[in-house]
PDB file of N, CA and C in Angstrom:
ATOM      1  N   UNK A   1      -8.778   4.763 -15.055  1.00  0.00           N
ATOM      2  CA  UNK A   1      -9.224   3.646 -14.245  1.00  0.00           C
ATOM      3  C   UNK A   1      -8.101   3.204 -13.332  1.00  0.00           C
ATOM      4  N   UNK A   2      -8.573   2.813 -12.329  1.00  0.00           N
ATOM      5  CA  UNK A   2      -7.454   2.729 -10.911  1.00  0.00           C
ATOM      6  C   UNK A   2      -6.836   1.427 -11.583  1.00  0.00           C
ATOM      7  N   UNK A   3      -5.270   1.091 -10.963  1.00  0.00           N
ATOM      8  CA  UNK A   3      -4.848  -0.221 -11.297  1.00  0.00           C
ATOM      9  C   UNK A   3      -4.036  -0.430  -9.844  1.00  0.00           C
ATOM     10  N   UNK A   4      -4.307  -1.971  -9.437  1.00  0.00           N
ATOM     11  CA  UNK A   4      -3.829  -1.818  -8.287  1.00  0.00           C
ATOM     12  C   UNK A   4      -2.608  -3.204  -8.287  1.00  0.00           C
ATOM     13  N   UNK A   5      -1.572  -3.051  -7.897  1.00  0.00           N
ATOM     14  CA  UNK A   5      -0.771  -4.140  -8.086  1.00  0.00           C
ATOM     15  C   UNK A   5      -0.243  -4.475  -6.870  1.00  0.00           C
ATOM     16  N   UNK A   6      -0.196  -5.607  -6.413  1.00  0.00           N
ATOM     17  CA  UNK A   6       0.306  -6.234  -5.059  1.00  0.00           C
ATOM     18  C   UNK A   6       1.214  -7.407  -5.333  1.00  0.00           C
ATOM     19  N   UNK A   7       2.658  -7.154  -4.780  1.00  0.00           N
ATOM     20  CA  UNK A   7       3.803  -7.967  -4.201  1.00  0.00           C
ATOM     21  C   UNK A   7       3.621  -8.509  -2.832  1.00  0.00           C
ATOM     22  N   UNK A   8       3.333  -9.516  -2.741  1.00  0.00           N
ATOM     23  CA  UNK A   8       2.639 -10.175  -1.192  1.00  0.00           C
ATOM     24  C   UNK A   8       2.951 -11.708  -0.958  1.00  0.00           C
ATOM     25  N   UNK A   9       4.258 -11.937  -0.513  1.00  0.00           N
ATOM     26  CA  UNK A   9       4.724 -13.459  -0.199  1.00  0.00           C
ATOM     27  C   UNK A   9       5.042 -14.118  -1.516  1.00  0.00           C
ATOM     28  N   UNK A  10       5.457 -13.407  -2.420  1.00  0.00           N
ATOM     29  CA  UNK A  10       6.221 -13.838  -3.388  1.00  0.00           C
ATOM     30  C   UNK A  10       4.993 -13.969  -4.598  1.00  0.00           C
ATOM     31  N   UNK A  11       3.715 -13.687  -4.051  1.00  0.00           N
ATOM     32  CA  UNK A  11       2.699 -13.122  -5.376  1.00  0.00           C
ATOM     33  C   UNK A  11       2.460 -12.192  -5.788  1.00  0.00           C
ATOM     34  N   UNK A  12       2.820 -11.910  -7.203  1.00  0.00           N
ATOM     35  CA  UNK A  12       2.838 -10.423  -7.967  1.00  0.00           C
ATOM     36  C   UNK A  12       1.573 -10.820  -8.402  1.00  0.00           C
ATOM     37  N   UNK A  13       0.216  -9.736  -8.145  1.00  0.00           N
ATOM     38  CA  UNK A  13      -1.170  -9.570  -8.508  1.00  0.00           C
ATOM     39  C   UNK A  13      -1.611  -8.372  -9.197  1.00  0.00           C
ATOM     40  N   UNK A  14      -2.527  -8.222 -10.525  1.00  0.00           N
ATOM     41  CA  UNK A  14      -3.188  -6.568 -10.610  1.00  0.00           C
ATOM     42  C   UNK A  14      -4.066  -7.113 -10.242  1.00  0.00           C
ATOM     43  N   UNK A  15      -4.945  -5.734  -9.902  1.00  0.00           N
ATOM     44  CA  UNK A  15      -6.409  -5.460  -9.631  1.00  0.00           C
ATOM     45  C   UNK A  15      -6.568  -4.438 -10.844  1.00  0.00           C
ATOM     46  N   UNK A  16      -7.917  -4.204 -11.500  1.00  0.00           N
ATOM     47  CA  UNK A  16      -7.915  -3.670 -12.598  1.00  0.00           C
ATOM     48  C   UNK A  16      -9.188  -2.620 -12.119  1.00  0.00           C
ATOM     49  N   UNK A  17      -9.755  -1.708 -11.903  1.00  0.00           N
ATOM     50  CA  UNK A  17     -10.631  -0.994 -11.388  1.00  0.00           C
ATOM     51  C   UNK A  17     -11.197  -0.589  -9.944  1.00  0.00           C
ATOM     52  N   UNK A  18     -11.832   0.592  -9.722  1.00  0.00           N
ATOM     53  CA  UNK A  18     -11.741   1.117  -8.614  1.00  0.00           C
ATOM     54  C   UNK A  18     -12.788   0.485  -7.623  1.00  0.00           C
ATOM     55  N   UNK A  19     -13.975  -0.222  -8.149  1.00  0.00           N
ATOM     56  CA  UNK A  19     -15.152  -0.919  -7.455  1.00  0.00           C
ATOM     57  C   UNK A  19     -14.394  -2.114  -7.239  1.00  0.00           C
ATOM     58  N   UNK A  20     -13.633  -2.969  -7.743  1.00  0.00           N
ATOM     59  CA  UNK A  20     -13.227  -3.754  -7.795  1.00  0.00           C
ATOM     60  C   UNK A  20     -11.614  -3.961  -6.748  1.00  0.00           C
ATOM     61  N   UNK A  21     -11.492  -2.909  -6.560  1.00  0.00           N
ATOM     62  CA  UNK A  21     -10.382  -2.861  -5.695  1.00  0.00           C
ATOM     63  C   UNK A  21     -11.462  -2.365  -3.977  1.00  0.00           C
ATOM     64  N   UNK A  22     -12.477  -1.865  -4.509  1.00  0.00           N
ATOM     65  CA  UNK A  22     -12.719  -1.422  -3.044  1.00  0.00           C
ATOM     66  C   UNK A  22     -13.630  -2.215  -2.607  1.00  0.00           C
ATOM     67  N   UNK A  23     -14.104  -3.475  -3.480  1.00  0.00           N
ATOM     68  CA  UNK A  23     -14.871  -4.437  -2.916  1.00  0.00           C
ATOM     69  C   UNK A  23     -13.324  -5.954  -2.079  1.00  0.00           C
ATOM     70  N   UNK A  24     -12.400  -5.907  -2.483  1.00  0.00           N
ATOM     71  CA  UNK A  24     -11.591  -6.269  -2.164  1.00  0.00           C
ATOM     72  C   UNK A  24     -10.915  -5.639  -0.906  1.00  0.00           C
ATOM     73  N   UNK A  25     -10.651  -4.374  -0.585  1.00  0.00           N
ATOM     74  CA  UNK A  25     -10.049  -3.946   0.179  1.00  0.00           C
ATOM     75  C   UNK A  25     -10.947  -3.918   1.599  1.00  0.00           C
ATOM     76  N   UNK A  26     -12.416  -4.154   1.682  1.00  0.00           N
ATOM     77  CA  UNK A  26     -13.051  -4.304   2.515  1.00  0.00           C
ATOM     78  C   UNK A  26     -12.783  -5.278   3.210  1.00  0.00           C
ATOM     79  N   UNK A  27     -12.427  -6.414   2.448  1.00  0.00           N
ATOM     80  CA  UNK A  27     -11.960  -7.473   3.461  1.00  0.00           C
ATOM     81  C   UNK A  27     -10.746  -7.395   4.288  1.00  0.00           C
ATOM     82  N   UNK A  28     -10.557  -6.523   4.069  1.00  0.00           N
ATOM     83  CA  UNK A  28      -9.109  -6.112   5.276  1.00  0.00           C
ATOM     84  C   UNK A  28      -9.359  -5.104   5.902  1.00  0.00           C
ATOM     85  N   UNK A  29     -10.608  -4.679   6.264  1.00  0.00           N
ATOM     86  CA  UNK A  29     -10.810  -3.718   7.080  1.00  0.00           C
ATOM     87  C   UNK A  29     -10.275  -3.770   8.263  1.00  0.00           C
ATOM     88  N   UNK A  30     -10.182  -5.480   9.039  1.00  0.00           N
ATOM     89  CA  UNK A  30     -10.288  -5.792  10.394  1.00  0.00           C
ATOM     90  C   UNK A  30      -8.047  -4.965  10.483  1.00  0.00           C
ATOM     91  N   UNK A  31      -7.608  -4.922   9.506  1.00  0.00           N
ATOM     92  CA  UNK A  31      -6.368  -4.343   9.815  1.00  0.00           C
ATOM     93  C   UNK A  31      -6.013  -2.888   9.621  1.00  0.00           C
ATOM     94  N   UNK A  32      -7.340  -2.170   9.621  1.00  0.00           N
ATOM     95  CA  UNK A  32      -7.150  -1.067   9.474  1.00  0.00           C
ATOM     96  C   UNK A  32      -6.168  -0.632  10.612  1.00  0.00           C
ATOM     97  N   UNK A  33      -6.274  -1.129  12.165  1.00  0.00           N
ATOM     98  CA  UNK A  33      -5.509  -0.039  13.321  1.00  0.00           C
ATOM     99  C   UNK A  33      -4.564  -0.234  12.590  1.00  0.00           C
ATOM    100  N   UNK A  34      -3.854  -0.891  12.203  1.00  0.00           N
ATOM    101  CA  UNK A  34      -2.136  -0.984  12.335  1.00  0.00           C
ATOM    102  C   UNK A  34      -1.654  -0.351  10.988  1.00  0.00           C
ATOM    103  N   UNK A  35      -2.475   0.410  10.096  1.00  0.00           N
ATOM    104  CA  UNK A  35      -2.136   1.234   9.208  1.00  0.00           C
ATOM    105  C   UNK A  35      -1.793   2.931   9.548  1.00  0.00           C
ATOM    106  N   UNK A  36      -0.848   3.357   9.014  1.00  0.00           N
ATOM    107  CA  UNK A  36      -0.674   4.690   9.321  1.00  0.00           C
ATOM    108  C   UNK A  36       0.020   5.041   7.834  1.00  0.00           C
ATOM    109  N   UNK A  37      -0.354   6.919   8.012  1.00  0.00           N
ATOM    110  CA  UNK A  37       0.226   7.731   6.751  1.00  0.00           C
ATOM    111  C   UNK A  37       1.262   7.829   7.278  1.00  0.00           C
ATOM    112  N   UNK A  38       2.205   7.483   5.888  1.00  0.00           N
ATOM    113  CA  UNK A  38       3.633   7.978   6.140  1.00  0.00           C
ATOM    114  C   UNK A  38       3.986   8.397   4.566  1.00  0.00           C
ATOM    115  N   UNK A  39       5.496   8.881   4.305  1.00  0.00           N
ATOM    116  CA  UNK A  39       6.108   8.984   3.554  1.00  0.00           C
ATOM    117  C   UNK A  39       6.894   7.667   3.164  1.00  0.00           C
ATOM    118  N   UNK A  40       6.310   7.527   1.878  1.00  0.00           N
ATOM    119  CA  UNK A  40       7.536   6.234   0.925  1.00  0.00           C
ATOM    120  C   UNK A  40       8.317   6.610   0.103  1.00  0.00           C
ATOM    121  N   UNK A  41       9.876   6.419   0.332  1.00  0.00           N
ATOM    122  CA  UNK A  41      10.588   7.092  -0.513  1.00  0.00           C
ATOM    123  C   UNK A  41      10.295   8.230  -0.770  1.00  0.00           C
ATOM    124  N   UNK A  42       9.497   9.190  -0.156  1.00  0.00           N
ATOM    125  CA  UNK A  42       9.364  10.612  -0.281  1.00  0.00           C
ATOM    126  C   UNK A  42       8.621  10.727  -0.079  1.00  0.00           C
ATOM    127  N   UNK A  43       7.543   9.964  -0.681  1.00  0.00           N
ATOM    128  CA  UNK A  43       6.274  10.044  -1.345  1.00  0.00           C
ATOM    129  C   UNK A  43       4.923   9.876  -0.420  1.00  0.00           C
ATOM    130  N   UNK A  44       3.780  10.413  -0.869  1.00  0.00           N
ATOM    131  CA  UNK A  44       2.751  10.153   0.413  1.00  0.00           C
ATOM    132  C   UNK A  44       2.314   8.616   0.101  1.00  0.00           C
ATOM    133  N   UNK A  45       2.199   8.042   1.524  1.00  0.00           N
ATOM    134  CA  UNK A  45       1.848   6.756   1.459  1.00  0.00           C
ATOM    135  C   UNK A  45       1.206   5.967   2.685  1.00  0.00           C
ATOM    136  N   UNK A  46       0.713   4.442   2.757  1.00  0.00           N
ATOM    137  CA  UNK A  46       0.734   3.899   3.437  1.00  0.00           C
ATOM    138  C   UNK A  46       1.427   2.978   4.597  1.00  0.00           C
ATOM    139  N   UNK A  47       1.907   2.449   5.567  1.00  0.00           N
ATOM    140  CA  UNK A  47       1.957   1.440   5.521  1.00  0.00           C
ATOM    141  C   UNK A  47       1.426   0.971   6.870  1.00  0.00           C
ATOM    142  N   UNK A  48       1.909  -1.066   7.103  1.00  0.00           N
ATOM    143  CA  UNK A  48       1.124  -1.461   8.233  1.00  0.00           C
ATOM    144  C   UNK A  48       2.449  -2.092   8.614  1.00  0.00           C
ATOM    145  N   UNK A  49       2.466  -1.846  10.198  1.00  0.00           N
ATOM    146  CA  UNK A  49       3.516  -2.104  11.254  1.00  0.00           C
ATOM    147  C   UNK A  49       2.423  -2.450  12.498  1.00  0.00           C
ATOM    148  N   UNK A  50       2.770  -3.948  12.438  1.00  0.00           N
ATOM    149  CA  UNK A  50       1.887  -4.516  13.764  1.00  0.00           C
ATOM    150  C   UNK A  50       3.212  -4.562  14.462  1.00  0.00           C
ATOM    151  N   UNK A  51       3.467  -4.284  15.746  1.00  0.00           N
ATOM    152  CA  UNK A  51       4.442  -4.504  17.074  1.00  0.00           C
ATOM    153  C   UNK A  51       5.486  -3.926  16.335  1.00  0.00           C
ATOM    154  N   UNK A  52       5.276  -2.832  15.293  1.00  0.00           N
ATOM    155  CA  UNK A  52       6.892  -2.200  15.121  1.00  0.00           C
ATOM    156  C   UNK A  52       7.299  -3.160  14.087  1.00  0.00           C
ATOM    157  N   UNK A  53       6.962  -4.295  13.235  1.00  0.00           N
ATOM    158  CA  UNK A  53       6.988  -4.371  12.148  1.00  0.00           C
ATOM    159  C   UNK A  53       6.508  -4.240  11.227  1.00  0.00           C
ATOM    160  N   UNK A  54       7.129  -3.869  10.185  1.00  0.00           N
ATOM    161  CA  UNK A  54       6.577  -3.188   8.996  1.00  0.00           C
ATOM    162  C   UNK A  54       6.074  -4.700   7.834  1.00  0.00           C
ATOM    163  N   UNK A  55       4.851  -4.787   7.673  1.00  0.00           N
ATOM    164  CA  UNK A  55       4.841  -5.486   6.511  1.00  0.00           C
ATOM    165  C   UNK A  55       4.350  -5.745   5.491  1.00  0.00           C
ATOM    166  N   UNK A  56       3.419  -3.780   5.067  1.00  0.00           N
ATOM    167  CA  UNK A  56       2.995  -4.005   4.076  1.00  0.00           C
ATOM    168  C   UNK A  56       3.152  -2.167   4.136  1.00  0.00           C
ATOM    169  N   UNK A  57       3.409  -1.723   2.770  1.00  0.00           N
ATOM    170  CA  UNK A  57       3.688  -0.299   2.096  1.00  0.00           C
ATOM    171  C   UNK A  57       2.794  -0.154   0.942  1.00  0.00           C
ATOM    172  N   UNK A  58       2.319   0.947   1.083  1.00  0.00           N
ATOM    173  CA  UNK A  58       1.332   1.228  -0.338  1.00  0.00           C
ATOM    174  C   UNK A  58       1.798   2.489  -0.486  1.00  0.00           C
ATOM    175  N   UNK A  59       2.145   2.531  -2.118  1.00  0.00           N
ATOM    176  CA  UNK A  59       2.433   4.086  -2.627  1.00  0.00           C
ATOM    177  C   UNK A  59       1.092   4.014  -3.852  1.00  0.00           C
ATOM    178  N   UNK A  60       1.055   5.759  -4.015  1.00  0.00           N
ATOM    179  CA  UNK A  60      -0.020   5.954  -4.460  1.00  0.00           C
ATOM    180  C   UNK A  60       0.747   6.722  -5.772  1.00  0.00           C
ATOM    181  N   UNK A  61      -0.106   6.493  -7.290  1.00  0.00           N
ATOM    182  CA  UNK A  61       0.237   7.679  -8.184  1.00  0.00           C
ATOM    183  C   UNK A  61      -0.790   7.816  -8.253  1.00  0.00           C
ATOM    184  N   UNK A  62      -0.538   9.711  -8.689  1.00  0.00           N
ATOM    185  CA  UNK A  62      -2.311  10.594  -8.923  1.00  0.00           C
ATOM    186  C   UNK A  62      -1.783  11.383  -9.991  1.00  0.00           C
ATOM    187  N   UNK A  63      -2.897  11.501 -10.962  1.00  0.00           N
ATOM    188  CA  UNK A  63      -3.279  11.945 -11.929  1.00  0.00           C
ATOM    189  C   UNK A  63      -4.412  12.765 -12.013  1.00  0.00           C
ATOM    190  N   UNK A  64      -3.803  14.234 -12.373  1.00  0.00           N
ATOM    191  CA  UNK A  64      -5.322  15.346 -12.111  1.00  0.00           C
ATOM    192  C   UNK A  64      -5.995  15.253 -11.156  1.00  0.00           C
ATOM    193  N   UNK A  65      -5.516  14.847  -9.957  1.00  0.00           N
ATOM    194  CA  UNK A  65      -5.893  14.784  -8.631  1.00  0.00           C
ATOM    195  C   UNK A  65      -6.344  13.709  -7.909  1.00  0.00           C
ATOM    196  N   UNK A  66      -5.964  12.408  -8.617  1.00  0.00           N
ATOM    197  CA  UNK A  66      -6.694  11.047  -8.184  1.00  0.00           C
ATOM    198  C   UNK A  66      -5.982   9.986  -8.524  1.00  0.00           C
ATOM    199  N   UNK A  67      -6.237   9.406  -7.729  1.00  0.00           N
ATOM    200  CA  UNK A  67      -5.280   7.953  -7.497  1.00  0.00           C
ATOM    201  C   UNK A  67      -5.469   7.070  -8.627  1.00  0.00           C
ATOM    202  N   UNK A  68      -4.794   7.049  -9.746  1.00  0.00           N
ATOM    203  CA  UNK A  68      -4.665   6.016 -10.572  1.00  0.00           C
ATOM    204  C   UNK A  68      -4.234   5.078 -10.650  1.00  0.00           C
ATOM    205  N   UNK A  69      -3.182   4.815  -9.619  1.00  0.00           N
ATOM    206  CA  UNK A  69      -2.220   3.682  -9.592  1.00  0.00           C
ATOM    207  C   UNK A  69      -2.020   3.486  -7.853  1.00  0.00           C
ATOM    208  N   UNK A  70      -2.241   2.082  -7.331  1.00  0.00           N
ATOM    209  CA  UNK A  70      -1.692   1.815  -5.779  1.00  0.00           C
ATOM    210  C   UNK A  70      -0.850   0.484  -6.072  1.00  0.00           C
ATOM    211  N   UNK A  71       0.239   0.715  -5.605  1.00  0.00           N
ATOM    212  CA  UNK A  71       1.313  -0.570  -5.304  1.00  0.00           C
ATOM    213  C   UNK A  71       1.379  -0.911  -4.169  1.00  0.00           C
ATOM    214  N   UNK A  72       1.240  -2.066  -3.693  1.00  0.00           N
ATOM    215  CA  UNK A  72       1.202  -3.074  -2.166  1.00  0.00           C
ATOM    216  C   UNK A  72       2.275  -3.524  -2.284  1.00  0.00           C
ATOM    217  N   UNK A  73       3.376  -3.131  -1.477  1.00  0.00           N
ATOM    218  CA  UNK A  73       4.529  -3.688  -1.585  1.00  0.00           C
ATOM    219  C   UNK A  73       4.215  -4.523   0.527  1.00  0.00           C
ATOM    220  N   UNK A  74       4.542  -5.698   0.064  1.00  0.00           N
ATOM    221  CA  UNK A  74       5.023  -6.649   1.235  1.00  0.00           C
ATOM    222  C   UNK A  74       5.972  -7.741   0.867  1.00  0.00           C
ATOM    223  N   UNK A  75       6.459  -7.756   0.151  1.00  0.00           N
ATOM    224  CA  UNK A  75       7.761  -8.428  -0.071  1.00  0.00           C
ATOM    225  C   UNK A  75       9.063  -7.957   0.753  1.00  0.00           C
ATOM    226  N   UNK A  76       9.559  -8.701   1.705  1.00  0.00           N
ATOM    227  CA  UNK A  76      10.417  -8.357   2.859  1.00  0.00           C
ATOM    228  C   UNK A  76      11.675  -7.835   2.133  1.00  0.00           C
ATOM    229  N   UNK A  77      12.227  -8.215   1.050  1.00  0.00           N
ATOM    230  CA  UNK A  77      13.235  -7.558   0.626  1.00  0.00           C
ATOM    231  C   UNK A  77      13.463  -6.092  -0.044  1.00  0.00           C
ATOM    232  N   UNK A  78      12.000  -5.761  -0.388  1.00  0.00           N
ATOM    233  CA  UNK A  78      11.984  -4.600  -0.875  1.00  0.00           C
ATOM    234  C   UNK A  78      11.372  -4.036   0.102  1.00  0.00           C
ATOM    235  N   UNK A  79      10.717  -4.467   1.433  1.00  0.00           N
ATOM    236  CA  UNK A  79      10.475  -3.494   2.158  1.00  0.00           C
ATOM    237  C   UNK A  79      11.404  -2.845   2.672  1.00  0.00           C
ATOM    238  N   UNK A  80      12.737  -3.476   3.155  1.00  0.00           N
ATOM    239  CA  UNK A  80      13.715  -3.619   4.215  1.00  0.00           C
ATOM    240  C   UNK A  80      14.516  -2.609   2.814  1.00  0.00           C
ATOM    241  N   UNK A  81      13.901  -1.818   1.730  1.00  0.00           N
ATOM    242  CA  UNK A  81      15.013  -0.748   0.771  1.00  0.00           C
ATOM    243  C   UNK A  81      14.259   0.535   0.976  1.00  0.00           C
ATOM    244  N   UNK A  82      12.976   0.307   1.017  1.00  0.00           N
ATOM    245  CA  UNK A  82      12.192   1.428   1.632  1.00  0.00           C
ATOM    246  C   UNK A  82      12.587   2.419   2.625  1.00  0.00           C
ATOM    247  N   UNK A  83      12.769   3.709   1.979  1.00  0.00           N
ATOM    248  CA  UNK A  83      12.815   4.757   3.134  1.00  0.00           C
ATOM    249  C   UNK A  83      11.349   5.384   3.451  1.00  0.00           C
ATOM    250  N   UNK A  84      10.750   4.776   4.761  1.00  0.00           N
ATOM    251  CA  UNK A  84       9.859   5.181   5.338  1.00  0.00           C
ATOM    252  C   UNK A  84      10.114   6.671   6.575  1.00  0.00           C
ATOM    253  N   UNK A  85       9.037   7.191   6.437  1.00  0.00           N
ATOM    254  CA  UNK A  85       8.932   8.566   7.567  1.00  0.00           C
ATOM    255  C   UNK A  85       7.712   8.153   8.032  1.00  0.00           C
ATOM    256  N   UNK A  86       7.235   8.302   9.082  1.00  0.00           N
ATOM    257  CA  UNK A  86       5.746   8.114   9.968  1.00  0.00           C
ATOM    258  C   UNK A  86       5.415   9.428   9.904  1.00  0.00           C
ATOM    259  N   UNK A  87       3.862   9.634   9.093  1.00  0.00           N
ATOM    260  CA  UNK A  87       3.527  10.683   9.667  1.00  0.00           C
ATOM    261  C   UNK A  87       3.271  11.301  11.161  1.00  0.00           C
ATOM    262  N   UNK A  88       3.339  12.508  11.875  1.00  0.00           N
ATOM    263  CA  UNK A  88       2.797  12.817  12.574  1.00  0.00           C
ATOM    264  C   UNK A  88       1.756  13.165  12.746  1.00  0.00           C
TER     265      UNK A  88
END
């Protein structure tokens, strides 16, 4: 079962299931442009950079081929440790 945890203005949140995260994540559709694939810390990931700032990172863990785990990192101090790559 998916678990989704978000660092966001100094609130640490889970989300506990996958209907439940994607009835939530709909409401942020309207920010989909400013999301792009990139590499986090290596790793395949999200993040959102409106005007070239960065202020929200999602890394993904998968298990047997599927996302079990998403972390929302927007906490400015741990973004600003993040080694990001933009996909092409």
């Amino acid at each position: 079962d998916l678990v989704v945890r978000a660092d966001i203005a100094g609130a640490q949140t889970e989300v506990r299931g996958a209907a439940v995260w994607a009835r939530g994540a709909v409401s942020y559709g309207h920010m989909a442009r400013a999301v792009r694939p990139a590499l986090v810390n290596g790793a395949v990931g999200l993040v959102m950079a409106s005007h070239g700032h960065l202020s929200r990172a999602l890394t993904f863990t998968f298990e047997d081929g599927r996302i079990v785990e998403i972390e929302v990192i927007g906490d400015p101090e741990r973004l600003a440790r993040l080694e990001v790559s933009l996909a092409e």
